[in-house]
PDB file of N, CA and C in Angstrom:
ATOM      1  N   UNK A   1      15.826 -38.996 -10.637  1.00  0.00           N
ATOM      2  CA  UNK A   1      14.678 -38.126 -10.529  1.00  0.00           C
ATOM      3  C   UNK A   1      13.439 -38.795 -11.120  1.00  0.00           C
ATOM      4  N   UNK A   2      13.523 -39.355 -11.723  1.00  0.00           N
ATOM      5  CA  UNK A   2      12.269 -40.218 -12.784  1.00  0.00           C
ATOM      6  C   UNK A   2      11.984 -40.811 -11.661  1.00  0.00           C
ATOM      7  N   UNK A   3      12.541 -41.551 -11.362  1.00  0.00           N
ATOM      8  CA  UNK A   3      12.330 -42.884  -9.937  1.00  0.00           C
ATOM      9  C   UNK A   3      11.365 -42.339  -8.971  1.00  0.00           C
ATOM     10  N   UNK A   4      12.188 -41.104  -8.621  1.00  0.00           N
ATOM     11  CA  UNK A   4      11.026 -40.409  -7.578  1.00  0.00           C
ATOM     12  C   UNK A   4       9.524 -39.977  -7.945  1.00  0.00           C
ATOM     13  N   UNK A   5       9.815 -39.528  -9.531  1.00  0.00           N
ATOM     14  CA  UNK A   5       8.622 -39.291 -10.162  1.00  0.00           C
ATOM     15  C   UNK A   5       7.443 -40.642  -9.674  1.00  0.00           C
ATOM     16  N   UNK A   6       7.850 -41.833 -10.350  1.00  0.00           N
ATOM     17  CA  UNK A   6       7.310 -42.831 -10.330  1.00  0.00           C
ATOM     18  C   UNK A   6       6.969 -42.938  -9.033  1.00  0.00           C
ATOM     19  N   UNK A   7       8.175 -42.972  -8.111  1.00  0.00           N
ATOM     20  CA  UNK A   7       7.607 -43.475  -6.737  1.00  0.00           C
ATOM     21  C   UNK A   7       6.380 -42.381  -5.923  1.00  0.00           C
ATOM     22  N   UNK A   8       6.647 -41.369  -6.594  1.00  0.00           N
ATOM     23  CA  UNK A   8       5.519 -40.411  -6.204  1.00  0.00           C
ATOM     24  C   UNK A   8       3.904 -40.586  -6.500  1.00  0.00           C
ATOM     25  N   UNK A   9       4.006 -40.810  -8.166  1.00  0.00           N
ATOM     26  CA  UNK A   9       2.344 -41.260  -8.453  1.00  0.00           C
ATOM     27  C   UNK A   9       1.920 -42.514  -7.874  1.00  0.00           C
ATOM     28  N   UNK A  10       3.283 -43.303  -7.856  1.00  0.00           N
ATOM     29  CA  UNK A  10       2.255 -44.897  -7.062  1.00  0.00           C
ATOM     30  C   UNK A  10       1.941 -44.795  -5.999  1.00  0.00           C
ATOM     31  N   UNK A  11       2.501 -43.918  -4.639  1.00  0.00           N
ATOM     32  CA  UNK A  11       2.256 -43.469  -3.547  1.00  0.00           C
ATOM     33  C   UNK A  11       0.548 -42.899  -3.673  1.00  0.00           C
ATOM     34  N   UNK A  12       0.542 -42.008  -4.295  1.00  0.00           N
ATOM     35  CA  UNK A  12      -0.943 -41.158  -4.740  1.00  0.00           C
ATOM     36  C   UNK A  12      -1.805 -41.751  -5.221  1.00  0.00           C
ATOM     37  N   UNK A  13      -1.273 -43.151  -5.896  1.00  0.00           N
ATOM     38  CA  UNK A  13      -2.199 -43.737  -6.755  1.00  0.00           C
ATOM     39  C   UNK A  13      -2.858 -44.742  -5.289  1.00  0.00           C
ATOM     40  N   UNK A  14      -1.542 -45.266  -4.834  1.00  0.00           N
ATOM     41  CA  UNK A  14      -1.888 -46.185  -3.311  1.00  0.00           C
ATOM     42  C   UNK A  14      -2.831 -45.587  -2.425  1.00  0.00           C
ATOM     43  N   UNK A  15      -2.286 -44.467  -1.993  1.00  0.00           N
ATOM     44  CA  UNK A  15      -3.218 -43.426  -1.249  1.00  0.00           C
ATOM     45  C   UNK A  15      -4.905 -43.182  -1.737  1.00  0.00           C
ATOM     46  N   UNK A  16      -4.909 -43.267  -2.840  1.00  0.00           N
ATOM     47  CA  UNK A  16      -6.405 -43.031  -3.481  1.00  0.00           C
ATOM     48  C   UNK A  16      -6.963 -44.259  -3.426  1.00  0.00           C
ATOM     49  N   UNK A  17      -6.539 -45.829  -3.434  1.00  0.00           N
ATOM     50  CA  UNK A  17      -6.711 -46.510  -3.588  1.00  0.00           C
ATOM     51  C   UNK A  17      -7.588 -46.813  -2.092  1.00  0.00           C
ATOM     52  N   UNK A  18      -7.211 -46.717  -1.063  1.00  0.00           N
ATOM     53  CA  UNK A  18      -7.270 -47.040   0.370  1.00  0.00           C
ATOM     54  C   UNK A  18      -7.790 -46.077   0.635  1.00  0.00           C
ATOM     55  N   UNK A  19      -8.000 -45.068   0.471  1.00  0.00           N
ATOM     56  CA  UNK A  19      -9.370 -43.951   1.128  1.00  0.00           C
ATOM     57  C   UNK A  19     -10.240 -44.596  -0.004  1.00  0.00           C
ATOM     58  N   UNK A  20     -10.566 -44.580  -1.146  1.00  0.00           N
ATOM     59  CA  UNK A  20     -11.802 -45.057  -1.666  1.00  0.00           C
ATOM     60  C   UNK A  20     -12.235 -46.245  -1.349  1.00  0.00           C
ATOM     61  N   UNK A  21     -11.547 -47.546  -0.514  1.00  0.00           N
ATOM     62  CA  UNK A  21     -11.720 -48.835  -0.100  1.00  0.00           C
ATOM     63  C   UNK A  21     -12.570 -48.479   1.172  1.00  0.00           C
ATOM     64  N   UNK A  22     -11.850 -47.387   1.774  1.00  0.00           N
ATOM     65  CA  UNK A  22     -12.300 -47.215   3.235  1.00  0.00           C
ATOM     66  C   UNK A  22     -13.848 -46.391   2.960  1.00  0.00           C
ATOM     67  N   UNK A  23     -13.630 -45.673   2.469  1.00  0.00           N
ATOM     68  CA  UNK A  23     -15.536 -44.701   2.412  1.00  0.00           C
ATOM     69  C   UNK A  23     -15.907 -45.682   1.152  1.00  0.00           C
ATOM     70  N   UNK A  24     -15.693 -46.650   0.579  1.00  0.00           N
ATOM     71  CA  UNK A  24     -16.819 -47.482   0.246  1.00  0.00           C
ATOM     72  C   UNK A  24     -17.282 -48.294   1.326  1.00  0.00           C
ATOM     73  N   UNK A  25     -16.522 -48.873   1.912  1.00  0.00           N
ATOM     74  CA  UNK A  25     -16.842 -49.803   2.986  1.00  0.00           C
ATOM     75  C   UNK A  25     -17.900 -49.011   3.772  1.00  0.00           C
ATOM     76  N   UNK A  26     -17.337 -48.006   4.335  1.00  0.00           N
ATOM     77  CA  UNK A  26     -18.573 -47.347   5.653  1.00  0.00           C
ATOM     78  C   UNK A  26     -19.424 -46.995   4.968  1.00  0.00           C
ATOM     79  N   UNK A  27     -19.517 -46.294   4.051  1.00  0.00           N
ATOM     80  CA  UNK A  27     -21.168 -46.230   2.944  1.00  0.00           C
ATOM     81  C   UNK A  27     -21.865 -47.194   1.976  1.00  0.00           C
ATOM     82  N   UNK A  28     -20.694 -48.456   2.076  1.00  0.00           N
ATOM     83  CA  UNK A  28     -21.714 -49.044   1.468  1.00  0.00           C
ATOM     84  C   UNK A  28     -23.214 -49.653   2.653  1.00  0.00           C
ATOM     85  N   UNK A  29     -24.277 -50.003   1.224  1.00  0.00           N
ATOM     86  CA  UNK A  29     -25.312 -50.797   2.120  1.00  0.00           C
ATOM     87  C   UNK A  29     -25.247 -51.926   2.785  1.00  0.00           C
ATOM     88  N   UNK A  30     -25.330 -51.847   3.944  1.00  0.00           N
ATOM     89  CA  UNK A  30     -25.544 -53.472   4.752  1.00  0.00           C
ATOM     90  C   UNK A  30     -26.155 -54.565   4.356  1.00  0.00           C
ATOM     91  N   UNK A  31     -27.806 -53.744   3.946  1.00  0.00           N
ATOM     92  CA  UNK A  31     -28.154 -54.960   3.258  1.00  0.00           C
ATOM     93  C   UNK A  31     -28.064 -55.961   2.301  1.00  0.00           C
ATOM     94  N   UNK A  32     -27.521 -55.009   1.587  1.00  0.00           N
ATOM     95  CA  UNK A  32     -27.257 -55.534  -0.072  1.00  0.00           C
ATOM     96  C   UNK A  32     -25.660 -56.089   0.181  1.00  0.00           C
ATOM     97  N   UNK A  33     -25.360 -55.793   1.033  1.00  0.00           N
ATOM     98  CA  UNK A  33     -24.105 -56.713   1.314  1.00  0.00           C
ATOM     99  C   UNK A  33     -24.312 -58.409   2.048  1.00  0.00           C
ATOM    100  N   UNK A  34     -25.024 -58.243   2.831  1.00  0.00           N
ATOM    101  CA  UNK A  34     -25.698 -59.624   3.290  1.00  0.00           C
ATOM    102  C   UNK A  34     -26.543 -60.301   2.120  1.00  0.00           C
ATOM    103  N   UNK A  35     -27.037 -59.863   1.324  1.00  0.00           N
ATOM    104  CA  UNK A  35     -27.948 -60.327   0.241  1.00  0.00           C
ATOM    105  C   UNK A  35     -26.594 -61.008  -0.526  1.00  0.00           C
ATOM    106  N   UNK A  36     -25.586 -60.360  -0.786  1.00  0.00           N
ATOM    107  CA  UNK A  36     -24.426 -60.704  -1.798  1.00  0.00           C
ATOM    108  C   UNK A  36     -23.598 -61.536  -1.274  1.00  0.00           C
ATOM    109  N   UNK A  37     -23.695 -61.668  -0.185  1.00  0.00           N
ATOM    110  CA  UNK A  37     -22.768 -63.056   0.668  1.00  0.00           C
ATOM    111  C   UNK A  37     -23.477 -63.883   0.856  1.00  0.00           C
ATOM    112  N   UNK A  38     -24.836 -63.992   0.729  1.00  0.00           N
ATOM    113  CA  UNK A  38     -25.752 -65.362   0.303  1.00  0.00           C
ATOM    114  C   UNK A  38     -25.267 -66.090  -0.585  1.00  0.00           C
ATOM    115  N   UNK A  39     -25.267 -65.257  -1.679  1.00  0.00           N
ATOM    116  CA  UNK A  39     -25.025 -66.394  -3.123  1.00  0.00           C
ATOM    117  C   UNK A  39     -23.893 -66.686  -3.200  1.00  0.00           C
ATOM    118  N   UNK A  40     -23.527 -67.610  -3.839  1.00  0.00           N
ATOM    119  CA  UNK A  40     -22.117 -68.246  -4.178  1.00  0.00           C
ATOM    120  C   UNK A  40     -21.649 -67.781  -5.357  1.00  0.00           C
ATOM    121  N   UNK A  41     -20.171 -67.749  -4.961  1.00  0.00           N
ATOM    122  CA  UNK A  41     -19.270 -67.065  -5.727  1.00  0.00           C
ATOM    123  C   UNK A  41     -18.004 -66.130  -5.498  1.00  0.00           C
ATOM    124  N   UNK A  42     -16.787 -65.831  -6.461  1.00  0.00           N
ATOM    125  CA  UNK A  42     -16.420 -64.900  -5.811  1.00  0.00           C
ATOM    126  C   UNK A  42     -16.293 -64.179  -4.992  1.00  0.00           C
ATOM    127  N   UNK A  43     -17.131 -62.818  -5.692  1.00  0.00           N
ATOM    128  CA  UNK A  43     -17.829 -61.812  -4.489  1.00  0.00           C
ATOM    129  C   UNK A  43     -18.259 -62.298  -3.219  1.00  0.00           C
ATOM    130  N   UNK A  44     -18.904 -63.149  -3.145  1.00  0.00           N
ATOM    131  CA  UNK A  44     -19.785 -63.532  -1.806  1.00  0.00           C
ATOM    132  C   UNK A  44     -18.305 -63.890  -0.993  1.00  0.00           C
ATOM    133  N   UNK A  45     -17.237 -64.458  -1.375  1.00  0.00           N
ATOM    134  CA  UNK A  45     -16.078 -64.929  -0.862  1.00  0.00           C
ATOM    135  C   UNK A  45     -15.576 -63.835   0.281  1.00  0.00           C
ATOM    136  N   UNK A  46     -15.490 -62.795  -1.166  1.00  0.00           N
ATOM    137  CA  UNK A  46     -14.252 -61.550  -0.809  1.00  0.00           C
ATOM    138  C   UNK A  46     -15.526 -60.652   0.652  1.00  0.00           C
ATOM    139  N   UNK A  47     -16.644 -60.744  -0.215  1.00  0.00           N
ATOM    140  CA  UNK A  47     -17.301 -60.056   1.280  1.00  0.00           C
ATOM    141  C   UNK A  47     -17.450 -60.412   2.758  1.00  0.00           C
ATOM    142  N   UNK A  48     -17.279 -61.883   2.459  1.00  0.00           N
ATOM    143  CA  UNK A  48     -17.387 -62.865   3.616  1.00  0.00           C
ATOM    144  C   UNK A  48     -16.437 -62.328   4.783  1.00  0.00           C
ATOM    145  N   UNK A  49     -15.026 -62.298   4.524  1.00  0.00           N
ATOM    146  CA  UNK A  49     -13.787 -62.236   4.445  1.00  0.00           C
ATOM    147  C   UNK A  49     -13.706 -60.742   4.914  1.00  0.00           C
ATOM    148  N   UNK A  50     -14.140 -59.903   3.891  1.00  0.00           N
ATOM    149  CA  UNK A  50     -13.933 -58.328   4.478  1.00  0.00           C
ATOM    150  C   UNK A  50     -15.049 -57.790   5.506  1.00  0.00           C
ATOM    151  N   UNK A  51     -16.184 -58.469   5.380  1.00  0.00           N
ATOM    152  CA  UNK A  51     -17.199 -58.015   6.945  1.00  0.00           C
ATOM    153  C   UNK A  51     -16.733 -58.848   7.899  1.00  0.00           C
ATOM    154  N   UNK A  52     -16.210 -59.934   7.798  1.00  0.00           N
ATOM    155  CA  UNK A  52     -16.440 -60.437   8.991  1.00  0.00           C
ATOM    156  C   UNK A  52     -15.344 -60.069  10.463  1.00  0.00           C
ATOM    157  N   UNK A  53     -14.626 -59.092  10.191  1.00  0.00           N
ATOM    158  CA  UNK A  53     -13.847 -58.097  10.931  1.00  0.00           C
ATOM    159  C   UNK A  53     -13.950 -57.032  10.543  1.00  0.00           C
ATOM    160  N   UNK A  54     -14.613 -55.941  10.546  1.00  0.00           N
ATOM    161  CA  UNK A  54     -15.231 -54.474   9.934  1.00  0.00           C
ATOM    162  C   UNK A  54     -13.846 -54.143  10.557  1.00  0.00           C
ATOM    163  N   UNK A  55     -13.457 -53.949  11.681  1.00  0.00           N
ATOM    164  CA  UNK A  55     -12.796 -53.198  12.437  1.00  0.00           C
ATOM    165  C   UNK A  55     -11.309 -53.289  11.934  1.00  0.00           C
ATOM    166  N   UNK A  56     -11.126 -54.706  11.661  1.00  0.00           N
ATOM    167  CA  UNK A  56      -9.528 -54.743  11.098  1.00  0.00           C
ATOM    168  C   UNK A  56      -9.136 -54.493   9.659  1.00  0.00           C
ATOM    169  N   UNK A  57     -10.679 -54.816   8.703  1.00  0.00           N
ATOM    170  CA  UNK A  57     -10.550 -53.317   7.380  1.00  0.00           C
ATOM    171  C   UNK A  57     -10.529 -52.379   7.250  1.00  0.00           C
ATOM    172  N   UNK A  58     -11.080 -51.684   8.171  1.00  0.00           N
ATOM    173  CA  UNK A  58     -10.639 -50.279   8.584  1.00  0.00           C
ATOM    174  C   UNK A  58      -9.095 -50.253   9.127  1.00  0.00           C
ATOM    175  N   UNK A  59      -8.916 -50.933   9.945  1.00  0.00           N
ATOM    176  CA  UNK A  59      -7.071 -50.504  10.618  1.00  0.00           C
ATOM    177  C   UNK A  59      -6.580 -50.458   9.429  1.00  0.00           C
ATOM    178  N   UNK A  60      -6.635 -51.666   8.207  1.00  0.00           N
ATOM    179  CA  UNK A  60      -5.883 -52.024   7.508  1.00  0.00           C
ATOM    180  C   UNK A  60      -5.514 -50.700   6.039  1.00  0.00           C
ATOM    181  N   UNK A  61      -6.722 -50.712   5.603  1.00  0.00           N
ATOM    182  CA  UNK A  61      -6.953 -49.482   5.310  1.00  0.00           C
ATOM    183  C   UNK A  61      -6.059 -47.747   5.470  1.00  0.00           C
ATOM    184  N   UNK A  62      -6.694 -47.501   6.676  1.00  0.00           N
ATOM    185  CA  UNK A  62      -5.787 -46.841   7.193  1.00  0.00           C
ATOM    186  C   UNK A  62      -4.270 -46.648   7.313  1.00  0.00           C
ATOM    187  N   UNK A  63      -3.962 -47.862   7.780  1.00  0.00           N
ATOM    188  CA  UNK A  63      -2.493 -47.769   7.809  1.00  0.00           C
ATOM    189  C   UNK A  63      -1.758 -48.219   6.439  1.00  0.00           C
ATOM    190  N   UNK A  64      -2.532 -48.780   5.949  1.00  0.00           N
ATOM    191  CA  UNK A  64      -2.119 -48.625   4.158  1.00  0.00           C
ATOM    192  C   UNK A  64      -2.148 -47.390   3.308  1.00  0.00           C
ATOM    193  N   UNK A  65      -3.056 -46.224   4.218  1.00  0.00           N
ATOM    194  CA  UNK A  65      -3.099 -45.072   3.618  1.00  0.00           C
ATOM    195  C   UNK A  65      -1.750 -44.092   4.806  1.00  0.00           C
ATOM    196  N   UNK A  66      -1.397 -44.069   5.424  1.00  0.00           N
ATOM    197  CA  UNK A  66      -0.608 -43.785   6.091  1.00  0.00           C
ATOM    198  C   UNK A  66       0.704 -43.670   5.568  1.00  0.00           C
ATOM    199  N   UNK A  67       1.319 -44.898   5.238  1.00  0.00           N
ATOM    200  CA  UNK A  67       2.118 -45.753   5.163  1.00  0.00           C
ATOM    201  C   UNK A  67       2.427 -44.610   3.556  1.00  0.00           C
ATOM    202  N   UNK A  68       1.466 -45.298   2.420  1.00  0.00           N
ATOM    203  CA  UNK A  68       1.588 -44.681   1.153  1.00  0.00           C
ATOM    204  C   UNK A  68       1.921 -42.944   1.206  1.00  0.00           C
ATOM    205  N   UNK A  69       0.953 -42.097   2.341  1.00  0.00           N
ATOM    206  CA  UNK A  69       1.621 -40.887   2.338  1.00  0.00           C
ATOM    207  C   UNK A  69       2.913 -40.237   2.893  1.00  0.00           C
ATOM    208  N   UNK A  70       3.388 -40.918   3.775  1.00  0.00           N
ATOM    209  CA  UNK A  70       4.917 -41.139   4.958  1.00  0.00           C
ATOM    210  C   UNK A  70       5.957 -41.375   3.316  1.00  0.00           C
ATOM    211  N   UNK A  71       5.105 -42.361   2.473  1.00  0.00           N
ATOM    212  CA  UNK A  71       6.544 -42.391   1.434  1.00  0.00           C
ATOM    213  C   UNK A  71       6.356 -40.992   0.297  1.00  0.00           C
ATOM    214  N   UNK A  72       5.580 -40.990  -0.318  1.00  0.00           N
ATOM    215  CA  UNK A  72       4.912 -39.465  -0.819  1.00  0.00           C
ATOM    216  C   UNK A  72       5.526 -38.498  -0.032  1.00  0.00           C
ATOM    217  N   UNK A  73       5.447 -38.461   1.320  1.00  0.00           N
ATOM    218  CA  UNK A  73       6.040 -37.200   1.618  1.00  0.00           C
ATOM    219  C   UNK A  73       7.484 -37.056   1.843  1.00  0.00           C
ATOM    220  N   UNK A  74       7.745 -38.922   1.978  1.00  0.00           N
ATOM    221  CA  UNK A  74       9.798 -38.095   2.144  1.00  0.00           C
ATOM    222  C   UNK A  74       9.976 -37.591   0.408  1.00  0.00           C
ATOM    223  N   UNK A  75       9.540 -38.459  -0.477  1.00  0.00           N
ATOM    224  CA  UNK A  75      10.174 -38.685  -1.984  1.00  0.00           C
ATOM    225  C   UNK A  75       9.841 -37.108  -2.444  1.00  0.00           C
ATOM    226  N   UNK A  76       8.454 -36.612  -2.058  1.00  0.00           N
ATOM    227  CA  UNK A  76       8.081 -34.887  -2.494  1.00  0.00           C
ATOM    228  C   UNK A  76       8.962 -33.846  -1.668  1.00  0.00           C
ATOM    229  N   UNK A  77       9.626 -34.216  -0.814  1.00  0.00           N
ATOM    230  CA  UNK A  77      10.244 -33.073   0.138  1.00  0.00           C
ATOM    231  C   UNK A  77      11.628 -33.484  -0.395  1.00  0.00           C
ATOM    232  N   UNK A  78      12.158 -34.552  -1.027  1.00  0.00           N
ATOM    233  CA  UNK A  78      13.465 -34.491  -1.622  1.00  0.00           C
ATOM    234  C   UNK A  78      13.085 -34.206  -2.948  1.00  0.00           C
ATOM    235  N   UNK A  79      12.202 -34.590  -3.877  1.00  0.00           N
ATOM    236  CA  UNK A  79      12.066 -33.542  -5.035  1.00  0.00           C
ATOM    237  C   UNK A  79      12.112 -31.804  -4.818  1.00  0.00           C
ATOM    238  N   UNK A  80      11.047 -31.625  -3.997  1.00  0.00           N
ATOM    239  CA  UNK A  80      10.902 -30.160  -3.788  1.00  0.00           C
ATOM    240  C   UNK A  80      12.580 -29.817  -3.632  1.00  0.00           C
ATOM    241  N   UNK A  81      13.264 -30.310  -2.631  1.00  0.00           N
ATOM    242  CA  UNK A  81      14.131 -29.564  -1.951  1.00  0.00           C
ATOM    243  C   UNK A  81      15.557 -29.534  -3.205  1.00  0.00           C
ATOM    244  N   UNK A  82      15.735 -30.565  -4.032  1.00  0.00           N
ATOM    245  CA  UNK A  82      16.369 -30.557  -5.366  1.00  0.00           C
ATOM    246  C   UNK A  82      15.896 -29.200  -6.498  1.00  0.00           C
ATOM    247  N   UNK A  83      14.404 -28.862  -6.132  1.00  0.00           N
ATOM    248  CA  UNK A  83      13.765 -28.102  -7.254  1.00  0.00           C
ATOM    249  C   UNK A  83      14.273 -26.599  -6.639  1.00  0.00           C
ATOM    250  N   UNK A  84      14.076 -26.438  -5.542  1.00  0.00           N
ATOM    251  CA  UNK A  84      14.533 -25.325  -4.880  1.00  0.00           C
ATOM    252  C   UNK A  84      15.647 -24.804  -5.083  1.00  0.00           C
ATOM    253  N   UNK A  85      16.909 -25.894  -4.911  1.00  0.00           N
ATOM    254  CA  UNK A  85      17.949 -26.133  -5.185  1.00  0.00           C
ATOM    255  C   UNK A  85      18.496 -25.162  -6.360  1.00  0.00           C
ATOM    256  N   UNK A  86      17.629 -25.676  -7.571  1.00  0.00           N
ATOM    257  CA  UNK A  86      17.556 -25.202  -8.726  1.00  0.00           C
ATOM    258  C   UNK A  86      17.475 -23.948  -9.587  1.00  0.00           C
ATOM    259  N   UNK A  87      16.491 -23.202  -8.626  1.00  0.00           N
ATOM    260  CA  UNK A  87      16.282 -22.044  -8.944  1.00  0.00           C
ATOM    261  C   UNK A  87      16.827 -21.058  -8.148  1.00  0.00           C
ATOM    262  N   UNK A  88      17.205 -21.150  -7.383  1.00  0.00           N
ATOM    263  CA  UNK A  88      18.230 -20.366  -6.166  1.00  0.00           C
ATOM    264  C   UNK A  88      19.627 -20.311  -6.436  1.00  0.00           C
ATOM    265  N   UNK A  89      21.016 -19.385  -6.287  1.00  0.00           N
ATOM    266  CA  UNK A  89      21.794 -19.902  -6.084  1.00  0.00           C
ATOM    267  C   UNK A  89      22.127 -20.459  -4.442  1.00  0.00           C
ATOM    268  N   UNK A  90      22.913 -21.407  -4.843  1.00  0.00           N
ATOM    269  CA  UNK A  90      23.282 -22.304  -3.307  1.00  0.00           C
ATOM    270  C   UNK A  90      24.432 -21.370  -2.267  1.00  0.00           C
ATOM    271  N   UNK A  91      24.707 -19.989  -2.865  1.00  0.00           N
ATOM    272  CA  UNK A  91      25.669 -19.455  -1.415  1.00  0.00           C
ATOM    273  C   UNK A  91      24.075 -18.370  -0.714  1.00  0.00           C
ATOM    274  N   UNK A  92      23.051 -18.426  -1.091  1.00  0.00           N
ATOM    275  CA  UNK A  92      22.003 -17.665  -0.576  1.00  0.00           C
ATOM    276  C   UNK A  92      21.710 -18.090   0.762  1.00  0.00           C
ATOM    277  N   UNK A  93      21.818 -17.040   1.681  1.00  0.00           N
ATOM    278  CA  UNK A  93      21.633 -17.758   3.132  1.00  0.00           C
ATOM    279  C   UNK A  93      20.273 -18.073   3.116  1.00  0.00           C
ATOM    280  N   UNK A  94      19.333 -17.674   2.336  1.00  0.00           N
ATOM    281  CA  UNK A  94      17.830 -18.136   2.507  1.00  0.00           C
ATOM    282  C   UNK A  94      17.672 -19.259   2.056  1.00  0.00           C
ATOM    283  N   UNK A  95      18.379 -20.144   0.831  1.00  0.00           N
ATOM    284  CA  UNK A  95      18.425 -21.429   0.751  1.00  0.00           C
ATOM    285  C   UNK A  95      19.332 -22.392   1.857  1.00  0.00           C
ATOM    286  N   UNK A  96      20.345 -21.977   2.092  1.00  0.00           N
ATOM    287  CA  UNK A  96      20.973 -22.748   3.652  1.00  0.00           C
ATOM    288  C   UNK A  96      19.804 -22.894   4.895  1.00  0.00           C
ATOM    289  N   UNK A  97      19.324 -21.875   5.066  1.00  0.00           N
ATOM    290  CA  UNK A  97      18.489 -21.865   6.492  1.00  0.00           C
ATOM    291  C   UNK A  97      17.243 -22.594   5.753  1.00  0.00           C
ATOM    292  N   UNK A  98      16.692 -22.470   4.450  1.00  0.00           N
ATOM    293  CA  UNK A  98      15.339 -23.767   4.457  1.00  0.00           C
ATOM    294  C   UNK A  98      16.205 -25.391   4.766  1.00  0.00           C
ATOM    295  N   UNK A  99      16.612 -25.372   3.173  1.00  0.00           N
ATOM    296  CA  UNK A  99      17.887 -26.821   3.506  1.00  0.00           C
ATOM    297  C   UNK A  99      17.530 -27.418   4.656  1.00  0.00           C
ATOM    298  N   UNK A 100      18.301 -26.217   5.862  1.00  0.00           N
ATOM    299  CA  UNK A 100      18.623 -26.966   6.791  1.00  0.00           C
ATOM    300  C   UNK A 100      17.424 -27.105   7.696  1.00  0.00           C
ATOM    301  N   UNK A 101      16.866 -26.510   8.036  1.00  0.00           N
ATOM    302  CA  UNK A 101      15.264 -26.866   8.477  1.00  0.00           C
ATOM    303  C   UNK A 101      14.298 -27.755   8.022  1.00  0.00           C
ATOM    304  N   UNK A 102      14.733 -27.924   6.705  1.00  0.00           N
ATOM    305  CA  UNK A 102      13.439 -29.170   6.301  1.00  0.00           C
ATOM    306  C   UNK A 102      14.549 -30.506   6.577  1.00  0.00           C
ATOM    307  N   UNK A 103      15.619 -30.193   6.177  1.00  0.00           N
ATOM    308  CA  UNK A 103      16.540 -31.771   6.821  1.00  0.00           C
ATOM    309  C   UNK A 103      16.791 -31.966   8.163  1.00  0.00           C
TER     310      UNK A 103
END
């Protein structure tokens, strides 16, 4: 159960990670992004690199945020369905018929 714990916040943490990558990207400024890939350095590297396919930081993005919630949601629907578990007894036909509908 810990495991899932864990695997749950890094999912959320992943997930937050990749929507804030993605709406920085589309709001950040253009200009001041071309101004910052002038100079040398680092930064100017990593921007080089991430504008120069807008379209495939966005896919990437995306399906990195996808991906992180698909695991979030099996690991929360087998917590939930353990927690349920819990507070119910298990000959209750109302816990058989969820059970078996969410599996």
């Amino acid at each position: 159960m810990a495991t899932s714990i864990i695997i749950i916040v890094c999912s959320l943490l992943l997930s937050a990670f990749f929507s804030g990558m993605e709406i920085a990207y589309v709001s950040s400024n253009k200009i001041h992004i071309e101004i910052e890939k002038k100079q040398e350095g680092f930064l100017a590297q990593i921007l080089t690199k991430i504008t120069a396919k807008p379209s495939k930081f966005i896919a990437t993005m995306l399906i990195g945020n996808n991906i992180a919630l698909v695991i979030y949601g099996l690991f929360m629907g087998d917590l939930l369905v353990q927690w349920f578990q819990s507070f119910l007894p298990s000959e209750s036909g109302l816990v058989t018929y969820l059970l078996t509908d969410l599996n």
